[in-house]
C-alpha atoms as a PDB file:
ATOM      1  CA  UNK A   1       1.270  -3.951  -3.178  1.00  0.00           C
ATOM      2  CA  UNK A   2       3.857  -5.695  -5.105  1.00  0.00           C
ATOM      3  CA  UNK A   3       4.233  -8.741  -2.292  1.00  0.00           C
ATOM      4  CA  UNK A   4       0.717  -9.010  -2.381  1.00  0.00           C
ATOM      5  CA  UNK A   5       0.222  -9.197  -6.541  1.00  0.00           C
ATOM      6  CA  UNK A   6       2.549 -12.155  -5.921  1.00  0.00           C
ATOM      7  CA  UNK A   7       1.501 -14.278  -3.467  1.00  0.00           C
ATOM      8  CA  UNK A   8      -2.315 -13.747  -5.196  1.00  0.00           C
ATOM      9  CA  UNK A   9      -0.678 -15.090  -8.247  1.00  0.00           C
ATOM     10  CA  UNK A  10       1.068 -17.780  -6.380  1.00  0.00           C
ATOM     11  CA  UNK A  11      -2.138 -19.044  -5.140  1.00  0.00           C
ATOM     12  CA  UNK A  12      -3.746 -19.185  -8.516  1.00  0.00           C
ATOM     13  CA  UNK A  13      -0.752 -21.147 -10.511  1.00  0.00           C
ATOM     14  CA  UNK A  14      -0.954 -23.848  -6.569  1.00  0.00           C
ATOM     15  CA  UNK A  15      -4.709 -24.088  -6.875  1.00  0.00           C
ATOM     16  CA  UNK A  16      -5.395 -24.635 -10.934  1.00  0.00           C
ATOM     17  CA  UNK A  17      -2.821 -26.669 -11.212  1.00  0.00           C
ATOM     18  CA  UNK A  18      -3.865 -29.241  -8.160  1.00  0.00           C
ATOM     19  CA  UNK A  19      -6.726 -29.781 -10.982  1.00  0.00           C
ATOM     20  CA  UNK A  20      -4.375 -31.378 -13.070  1.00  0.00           C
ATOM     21  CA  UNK A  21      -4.600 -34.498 -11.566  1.00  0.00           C
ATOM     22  CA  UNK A  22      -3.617 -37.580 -13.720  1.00  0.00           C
ATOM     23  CA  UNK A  23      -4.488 -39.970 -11.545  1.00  0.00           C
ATOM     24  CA  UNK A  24      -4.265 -44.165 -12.584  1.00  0.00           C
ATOM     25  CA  UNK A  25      -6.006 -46.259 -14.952  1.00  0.00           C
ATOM     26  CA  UNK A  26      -6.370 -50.482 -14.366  1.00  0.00           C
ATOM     27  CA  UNK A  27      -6.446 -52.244 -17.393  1.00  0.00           C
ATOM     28  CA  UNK A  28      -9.393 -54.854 -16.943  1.00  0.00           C
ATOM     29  CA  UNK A  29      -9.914 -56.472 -20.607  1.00  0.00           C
ATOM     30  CA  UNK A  30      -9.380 -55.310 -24.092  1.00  0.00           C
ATOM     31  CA  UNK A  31     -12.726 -53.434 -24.860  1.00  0.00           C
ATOM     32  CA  UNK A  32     -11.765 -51.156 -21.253  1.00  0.00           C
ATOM     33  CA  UNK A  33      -8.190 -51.195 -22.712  1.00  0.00           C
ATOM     34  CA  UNK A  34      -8.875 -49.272 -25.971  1.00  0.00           C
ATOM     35  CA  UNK A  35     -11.524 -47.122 -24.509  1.00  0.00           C
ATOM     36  CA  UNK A  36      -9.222 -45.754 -21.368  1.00  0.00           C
ATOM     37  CA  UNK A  37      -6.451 -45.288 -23.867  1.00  0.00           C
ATOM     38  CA  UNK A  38      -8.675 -43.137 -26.411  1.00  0.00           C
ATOM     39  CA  UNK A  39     -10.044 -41.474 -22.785  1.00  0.00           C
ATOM     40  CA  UNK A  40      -5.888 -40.610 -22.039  1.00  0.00           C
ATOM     41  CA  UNK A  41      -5.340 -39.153 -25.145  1.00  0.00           C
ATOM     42  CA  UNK A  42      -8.251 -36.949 -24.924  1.00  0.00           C
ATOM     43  CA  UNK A  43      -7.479 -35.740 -21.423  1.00  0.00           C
ATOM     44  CA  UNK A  44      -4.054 -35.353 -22.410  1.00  0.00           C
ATOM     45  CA  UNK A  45      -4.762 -32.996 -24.342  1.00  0.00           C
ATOM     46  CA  UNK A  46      -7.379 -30.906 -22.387  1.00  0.00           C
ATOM     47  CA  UNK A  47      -5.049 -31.134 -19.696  1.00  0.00           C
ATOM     48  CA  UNK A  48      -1.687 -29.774 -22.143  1.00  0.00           C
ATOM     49  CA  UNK A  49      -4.236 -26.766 -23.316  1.00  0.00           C
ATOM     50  CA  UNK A  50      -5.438 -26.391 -19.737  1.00  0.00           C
ATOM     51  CA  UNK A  51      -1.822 -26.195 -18.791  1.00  0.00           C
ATOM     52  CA  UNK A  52      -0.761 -23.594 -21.351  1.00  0.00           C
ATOM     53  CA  UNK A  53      -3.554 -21.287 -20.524  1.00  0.00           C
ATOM     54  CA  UNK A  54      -2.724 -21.332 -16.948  1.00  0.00           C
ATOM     55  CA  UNK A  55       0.992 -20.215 -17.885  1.00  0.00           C
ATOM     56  CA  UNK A  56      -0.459 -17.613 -19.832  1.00  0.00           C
ATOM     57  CA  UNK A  57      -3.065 -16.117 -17.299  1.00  0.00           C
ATOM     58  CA  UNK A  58       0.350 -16.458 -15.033  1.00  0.00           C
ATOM     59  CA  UNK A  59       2.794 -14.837 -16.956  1.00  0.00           C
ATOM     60  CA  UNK A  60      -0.109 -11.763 -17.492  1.00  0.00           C
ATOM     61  CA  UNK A  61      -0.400 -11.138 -14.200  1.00  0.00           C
ATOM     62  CA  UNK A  62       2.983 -10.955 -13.007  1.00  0.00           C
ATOM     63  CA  UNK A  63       3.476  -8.883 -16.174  1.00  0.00           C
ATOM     64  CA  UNK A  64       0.598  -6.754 -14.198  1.00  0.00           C
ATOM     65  CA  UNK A  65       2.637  -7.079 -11.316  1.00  0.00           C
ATOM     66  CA  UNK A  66       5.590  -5.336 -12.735  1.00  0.00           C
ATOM     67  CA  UNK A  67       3.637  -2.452 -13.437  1.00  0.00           C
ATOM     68  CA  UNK A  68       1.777  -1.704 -10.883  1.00  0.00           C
ATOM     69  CA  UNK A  69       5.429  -1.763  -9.228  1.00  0.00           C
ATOM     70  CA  UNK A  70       7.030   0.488 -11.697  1.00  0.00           C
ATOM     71  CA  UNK A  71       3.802   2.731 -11.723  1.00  0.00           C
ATOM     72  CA  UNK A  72       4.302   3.050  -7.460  1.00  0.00           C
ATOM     73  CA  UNK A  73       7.731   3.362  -7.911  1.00  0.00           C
ATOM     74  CA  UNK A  74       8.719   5.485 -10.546  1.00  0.00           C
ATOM     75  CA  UNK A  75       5.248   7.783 -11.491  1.00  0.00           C
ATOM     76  CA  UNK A  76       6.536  10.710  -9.666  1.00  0.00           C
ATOM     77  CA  UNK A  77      10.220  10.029 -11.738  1.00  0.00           C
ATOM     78  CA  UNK A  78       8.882   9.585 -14.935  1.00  0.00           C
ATOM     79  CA  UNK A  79       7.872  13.078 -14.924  1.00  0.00           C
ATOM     80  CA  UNK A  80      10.866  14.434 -13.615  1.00  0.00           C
ATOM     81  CA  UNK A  81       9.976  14.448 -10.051  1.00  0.00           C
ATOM     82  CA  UNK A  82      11.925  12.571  -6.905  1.00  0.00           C
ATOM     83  CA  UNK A  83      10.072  12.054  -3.735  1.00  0.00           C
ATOM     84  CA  UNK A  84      11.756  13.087  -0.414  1.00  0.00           C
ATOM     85  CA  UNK A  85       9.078  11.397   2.026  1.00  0.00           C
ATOM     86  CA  UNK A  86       7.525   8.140   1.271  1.00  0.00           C
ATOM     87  CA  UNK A  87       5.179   7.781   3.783  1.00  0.00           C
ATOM     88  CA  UNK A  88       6.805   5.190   5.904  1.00  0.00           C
ATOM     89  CA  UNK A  89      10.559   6.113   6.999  1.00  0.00           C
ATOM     90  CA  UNK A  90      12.519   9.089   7.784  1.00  0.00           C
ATOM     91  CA  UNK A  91      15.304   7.845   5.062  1.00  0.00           C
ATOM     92  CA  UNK A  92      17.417  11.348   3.983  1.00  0.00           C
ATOM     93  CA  UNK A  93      15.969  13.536   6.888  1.00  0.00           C
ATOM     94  CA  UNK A  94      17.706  14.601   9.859  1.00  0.00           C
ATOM     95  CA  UNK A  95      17.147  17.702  12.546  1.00  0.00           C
ATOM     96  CA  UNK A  96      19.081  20.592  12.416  1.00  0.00           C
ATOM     97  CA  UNK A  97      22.181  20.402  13.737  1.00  0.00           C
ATOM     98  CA  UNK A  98      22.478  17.462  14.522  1.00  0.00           C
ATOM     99  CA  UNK A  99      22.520  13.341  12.736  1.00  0.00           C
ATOM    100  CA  UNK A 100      19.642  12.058  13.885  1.00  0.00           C
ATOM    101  CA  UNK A 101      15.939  12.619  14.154  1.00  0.00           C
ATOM    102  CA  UNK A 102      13.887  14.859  16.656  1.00  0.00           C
ATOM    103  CA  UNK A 103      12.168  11.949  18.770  1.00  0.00           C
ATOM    104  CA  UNK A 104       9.074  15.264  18.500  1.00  0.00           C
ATOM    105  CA  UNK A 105       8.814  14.195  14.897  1.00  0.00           C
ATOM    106  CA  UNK A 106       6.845  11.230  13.961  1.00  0.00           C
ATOM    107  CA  UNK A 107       4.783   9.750  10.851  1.00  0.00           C
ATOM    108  CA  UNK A 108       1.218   9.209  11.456  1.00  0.00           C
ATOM    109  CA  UNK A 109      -0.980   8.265   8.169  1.00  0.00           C
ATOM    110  CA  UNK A 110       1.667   8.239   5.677  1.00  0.00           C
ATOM    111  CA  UNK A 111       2.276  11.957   7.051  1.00  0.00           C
ATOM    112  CA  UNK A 112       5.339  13.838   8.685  1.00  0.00           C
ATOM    113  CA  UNK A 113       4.354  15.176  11.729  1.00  0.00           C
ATOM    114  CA  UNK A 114       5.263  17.697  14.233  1.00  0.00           C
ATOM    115  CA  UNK A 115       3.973  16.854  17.832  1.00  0.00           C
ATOM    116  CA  UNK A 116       3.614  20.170  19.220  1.00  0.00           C
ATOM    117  CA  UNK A 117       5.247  21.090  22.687  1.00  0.00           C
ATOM    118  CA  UNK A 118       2.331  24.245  22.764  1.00  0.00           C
ATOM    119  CA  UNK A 119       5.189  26.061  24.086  1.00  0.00           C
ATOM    120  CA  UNK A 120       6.347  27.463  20.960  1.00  0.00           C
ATOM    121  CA  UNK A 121       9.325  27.713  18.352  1.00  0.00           C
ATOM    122  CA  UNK A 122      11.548  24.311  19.315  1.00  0.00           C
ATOM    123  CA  UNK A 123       9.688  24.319  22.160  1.00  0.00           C
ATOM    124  CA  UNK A 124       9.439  20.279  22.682  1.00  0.00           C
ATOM    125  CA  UNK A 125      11.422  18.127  24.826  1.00  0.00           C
ATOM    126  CA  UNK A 126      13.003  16.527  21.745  1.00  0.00           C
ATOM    127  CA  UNK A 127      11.711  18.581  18.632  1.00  0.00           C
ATOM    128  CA  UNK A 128      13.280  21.146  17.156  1.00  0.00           C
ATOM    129  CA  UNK A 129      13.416  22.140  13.094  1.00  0.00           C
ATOM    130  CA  UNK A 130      14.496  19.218  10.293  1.00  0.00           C
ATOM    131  CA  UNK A 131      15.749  19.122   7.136  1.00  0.00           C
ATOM    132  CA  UNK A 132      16.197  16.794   3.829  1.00  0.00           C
ATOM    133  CA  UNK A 133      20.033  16.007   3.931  1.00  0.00           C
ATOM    134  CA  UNK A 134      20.977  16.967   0.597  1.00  0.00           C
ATOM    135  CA  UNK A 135      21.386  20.961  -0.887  1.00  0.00           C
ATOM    136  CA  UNK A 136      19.393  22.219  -3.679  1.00  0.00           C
ATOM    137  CA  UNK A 137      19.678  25.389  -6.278  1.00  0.00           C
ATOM    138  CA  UNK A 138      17.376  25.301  -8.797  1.00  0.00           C
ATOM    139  CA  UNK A 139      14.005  23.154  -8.170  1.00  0.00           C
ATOM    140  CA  UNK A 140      10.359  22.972  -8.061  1.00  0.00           C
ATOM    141  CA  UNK A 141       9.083  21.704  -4.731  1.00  0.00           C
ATOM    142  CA  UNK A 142       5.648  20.200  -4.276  1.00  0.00           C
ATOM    143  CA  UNK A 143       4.089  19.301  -0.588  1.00  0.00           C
ATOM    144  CA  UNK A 144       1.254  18.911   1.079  1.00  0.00           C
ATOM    145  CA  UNK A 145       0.339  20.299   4.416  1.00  0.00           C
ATOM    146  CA  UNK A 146      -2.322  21.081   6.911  1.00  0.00           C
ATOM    147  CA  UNK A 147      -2.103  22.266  10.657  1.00  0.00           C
ATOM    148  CA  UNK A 148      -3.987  21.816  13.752  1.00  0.00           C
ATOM    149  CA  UNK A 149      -6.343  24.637  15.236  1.00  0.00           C
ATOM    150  CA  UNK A 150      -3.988  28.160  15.644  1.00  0.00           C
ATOM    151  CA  UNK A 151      -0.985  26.011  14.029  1.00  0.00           C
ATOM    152  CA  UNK A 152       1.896  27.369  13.123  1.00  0.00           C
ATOM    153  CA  UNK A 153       5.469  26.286  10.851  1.00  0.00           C
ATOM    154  CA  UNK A 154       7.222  26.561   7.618  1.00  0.00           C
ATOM    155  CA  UNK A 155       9.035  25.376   4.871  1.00  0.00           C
ATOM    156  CA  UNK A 156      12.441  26.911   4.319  1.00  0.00           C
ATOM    157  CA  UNK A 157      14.586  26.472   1.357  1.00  0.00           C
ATOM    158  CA  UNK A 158      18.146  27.473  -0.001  1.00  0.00           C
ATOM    159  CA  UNK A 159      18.828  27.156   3.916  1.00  0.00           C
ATOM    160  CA  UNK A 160      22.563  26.939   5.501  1.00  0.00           C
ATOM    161  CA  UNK A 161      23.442  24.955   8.378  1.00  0.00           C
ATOM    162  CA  UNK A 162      25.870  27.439  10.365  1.00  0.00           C
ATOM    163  CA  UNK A 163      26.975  26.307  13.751  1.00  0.00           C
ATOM    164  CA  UNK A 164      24.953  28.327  16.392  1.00  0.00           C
ATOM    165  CA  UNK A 165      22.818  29.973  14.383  1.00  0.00           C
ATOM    166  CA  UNK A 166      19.101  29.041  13.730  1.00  0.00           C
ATOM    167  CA  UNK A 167      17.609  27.363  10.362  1.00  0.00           C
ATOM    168  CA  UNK A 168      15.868  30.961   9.651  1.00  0.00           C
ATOM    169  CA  UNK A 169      18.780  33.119  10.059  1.00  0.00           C
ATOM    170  CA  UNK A 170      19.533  32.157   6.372  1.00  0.00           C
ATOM    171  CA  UNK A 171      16.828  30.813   4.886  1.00  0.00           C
ATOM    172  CA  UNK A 172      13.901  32.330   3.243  1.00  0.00           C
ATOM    173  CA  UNK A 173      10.573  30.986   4.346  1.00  0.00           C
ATOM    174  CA  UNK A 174       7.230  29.962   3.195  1.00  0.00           C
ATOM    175  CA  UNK A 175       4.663  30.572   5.784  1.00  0.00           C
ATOM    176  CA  UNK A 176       2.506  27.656   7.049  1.00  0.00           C
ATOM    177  CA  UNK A 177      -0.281  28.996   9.031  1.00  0.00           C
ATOM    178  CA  UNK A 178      -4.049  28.285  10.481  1.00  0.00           C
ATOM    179  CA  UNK A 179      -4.526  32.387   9.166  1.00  0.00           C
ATOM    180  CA  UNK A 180      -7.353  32.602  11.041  1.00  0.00           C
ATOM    181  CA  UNK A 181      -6.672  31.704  14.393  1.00  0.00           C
ATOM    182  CA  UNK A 182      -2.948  31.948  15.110  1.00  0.00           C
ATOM    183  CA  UNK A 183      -1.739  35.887  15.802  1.00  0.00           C
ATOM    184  CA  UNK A 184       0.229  36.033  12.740  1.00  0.00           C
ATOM    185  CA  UNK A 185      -2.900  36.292  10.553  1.00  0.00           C
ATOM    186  CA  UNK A 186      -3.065  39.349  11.939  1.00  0.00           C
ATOM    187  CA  UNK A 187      -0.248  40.542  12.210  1.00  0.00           C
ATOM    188  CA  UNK A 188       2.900  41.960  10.098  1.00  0.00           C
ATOM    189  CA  UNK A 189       1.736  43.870   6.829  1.00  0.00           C
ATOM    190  CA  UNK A 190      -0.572  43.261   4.587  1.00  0.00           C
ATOM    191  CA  UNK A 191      -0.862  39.719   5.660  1.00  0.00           C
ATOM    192  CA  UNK A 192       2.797  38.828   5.170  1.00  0.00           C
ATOM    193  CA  UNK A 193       2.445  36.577   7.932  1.00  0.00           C
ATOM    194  CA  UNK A 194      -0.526  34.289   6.591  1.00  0.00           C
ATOM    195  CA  UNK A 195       0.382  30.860   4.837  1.00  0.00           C
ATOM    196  CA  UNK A 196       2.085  30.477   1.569  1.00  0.00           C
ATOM    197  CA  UNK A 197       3.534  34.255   2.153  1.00  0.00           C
ATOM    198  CA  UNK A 198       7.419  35.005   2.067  1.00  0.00           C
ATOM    199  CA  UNK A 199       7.324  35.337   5.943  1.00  0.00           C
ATOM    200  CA  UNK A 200       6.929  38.866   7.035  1.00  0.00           C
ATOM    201  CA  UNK A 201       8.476  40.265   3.740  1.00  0.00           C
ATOM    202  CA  UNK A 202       5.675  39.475   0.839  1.00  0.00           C
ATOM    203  CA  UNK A 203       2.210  38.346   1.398  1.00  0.00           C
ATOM    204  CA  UNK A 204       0.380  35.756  -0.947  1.00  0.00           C
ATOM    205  CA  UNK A 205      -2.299  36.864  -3.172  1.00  0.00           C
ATOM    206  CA  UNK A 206      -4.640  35.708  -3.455  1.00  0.00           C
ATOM    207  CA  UNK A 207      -4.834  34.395  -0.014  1.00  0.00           C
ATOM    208  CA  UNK A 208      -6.516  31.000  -0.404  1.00  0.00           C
ATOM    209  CA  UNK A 209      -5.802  28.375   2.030  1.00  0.00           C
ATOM    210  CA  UNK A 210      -7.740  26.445   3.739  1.00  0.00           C
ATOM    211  CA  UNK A 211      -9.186  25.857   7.148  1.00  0.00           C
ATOM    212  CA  UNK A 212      -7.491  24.104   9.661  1.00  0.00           C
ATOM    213  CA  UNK A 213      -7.494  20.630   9.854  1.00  0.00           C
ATOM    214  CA  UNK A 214      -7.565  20.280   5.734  1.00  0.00           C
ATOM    215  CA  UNK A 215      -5.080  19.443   3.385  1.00  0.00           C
ATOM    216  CA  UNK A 216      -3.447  22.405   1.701  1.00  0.00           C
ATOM    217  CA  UNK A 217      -1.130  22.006  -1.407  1.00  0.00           C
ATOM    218  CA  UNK A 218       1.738  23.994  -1.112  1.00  0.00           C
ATOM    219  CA  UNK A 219       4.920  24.965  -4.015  1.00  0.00           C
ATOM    220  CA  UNK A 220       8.216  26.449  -4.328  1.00  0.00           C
ATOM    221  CA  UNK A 221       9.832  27.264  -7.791  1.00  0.00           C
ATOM    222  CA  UNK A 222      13.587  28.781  -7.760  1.00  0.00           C
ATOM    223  CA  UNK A 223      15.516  28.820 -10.438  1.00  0.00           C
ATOM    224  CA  UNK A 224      18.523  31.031 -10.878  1.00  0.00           C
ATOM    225  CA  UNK A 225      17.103  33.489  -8.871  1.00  0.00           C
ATOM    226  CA  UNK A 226      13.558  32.980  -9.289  1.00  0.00           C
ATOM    227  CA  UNK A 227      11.230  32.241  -6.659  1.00  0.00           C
ATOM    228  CA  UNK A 228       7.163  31.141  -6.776  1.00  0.00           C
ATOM    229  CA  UNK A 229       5.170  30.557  -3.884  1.00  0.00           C
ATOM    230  CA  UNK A 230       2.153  28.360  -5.038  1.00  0.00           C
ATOM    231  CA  UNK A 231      -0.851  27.364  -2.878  1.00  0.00           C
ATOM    232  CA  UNK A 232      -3.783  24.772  -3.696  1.00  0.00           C
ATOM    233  CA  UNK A 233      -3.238  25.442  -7.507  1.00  0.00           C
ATOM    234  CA  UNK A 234      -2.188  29.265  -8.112  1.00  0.00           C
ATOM    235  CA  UNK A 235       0.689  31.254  -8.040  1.00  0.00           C
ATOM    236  CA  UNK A 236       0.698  33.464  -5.206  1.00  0.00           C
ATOM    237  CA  UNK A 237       3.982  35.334  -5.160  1.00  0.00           C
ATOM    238  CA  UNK A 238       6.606  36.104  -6.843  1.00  0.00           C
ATOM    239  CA  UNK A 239      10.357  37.581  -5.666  1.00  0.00           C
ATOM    240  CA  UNK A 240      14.201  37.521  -7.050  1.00  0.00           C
ATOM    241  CA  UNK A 241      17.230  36.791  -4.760  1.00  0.00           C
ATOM    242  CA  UNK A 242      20.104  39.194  -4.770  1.00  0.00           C
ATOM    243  CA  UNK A 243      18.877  41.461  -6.790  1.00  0.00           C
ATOM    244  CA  UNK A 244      18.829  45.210  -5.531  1.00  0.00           C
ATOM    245  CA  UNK A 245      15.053  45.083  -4.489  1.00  0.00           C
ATOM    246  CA  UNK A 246      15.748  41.912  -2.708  1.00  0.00           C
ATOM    247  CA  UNK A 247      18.532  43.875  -0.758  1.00  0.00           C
ATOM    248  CA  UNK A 248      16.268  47.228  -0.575  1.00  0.00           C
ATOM    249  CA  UNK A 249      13.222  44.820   0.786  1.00  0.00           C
ATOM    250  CA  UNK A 250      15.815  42.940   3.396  1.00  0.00           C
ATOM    251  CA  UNK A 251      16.965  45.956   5.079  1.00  0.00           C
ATOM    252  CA  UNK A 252      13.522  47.598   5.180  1.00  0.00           C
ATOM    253  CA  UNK A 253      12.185  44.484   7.197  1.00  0.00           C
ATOM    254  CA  UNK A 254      13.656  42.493  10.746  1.00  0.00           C
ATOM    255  CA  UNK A 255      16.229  40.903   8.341  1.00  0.00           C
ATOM    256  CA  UNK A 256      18.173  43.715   8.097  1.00  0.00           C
ATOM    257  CA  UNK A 257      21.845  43.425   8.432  1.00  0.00           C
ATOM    258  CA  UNK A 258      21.472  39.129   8.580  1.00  0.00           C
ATOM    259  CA  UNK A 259      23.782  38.418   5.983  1.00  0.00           C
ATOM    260  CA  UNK A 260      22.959  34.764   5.662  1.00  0.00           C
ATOM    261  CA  UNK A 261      19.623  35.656   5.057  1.00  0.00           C
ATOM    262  CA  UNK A 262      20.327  38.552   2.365  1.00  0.00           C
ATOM    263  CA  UNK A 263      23.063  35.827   0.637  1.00  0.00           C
ATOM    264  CA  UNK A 264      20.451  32.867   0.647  1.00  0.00           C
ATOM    265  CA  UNK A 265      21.968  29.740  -0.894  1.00  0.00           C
ATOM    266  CA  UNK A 266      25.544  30.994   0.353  1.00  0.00           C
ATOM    267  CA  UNK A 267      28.136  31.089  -2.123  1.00  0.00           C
ATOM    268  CA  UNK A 268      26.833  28.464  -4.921  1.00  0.00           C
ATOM    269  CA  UNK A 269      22.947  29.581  -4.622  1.00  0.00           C
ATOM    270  CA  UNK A 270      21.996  25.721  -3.586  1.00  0.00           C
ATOM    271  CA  UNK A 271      20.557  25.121   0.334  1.00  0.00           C
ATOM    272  CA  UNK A 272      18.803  22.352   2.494  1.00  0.00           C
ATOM    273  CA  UNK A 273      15.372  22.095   2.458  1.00  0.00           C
ATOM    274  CA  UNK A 274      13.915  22.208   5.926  1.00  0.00           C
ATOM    275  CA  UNK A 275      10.711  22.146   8.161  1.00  0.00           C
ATOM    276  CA  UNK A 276       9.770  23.930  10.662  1.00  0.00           C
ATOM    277  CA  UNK A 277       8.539  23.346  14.804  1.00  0.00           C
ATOM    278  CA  UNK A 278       7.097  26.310  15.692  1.00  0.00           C
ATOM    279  CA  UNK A 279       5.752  24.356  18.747  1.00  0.00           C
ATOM    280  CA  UNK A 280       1.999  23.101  17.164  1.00  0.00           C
ATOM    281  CA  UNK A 281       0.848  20.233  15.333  1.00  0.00           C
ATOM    282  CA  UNK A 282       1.303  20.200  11.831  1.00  0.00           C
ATOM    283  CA  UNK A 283       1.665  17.491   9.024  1.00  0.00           C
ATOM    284  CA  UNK A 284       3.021  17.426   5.617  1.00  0.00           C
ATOM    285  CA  UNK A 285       3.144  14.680   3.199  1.00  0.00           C
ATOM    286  CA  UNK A 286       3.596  13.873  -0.500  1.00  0.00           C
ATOM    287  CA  UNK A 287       6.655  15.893  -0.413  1.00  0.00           C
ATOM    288  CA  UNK A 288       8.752  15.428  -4.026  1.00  0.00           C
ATOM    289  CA  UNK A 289      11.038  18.224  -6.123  1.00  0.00           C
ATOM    290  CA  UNK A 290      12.062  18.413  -9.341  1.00  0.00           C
ATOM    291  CA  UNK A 291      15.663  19.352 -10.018  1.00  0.00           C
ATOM    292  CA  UNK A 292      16.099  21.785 -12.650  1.00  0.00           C
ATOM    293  CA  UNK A 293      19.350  22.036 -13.184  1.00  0.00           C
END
């Protein structure tokens, strides 16, 4: 956007100046003299007024320019918010385990996406889960997803990365489903397994995602403790880490005895942020947080 503003602007200053032409005038006897002379003046000045307004169109529309930069650039950080995918590069993400990228994720549209193996969890050639290379404690996250017919993934959050163990062993997760015709919608309790849910340990009510192949928006809110699952505009759940009914609710579910899991955020309450190949296609995009700290 901003390259383009420019060169626009370049074009303008090239093509009203070429107008300024002065040209020559051939002095032929005294009568032509005195009336080219009075002519010169005249143009002289059209041409100095002409000249100033074209610096001041100019200098309005870089002025334009600017903004429209600082409004792409910083509209998400004037509010307090910092994006962590910009739509065109992979810049502070990373798989699992490991320094460099699953080849299985790509961007397509200005979206992340997962390019399903169809054989399931980390099932591709190359895939395998991802995550933002920097820890976070207290924050609001804001995405956008959608998923591809019986698609399944996550977003998990507070995670550790602990040497032979996978992403979900400590991290909590928020459920990104097609509810309707992937198993899990029917499965666990009381829909604990459809999207936006605490995976198999709370369910999100009210339960209003939307089909698959739509944009969802999707929201995580911990702080100290704290955590709000929000989908397409409302709250949907509510929870607090390491407090006894966290504990009680852990070892009443598969978690039970994962430590990891039950001490999310490990010793300073802060984890990665991560995504999830469950094996389908799924994209996310406009992915920011705001720290809160």
């Amino acid at each position: 956007m901003e390259v383009t503003c420019y060169a626009v602007i370049s074009l303008y200053i090239i093509l009203k100046l070429n107008k300024m032409n002065y040209g020559s005038f051939v002095k032929v006897n005294n009568y032509q003299s005195f009336h080219m002379t009075k002519n010169i003046k005249y143009k002289d000045m059209k041409r100095t007024i002409y000249f100033l307004t074209v610096i001041f169109v100019s200098m309005s529309l870089i002025a334009s320019c600017g903004n429209v930069k600082k409004q792409n650039d910083t509209s998400a950080v004037e509010e307090g918010w910092v994006t962590l995918f910009d739509g065109s590069s992979f810049d502070g993400w990373r798989g699992y385990g490991r320094p460099d990228m699953p080849a299985a994720w790509t961007i397509e549209d200005g979206a992340i996406k997962i390019n399903g193996s169809g054989q399931g969890e980390a099932g591709a050639k190359d895939g395998g889960d991802i995550i933002f290379n920097q820890k976070f404690k207290n924050f609001e996250l804001s995405f956008e997803w959608k998923v591809s017919k019986g698609g399944n993934s996550g977003v998990f959050y507070l995670a550790q990365e602990i040497e032979g163990d996978p992403i979900w062993k400590s991290s909590p997760e928020y459920q990104i489903l097609d509810n309707e015709n992937h198993p899990d919608g029917r499965l666990g309790k009381d829909g604990n397994r459809k999207s936006a849910s605490l995976y198999d340990l709370i369910p999100a009510v009210p339960q209003n995602s939307k089909p698959y192949g739509e944009w969802n928006t999707g929201g995580i809110l911990v702080y100290k403790g704290t955590v709000v699952h929000s989908q397409n505009g409302e709250n949907v759940l509510e929870y607090h880490l390491w407090t006894d009914d966290w504990k009680n609710m852990v070892d009443n579910s598969k978690f039970k005895g994962w430590e990891n899991f039950i001490n999310a955020g490990g010793e300073n309450g802060e984890g990665y942020i991560g995504l999830q190949d469950h094996g389908d296609d799924v994209w996310y995009r406009n992915i920011k947080i705001k720290i809160l700290d």
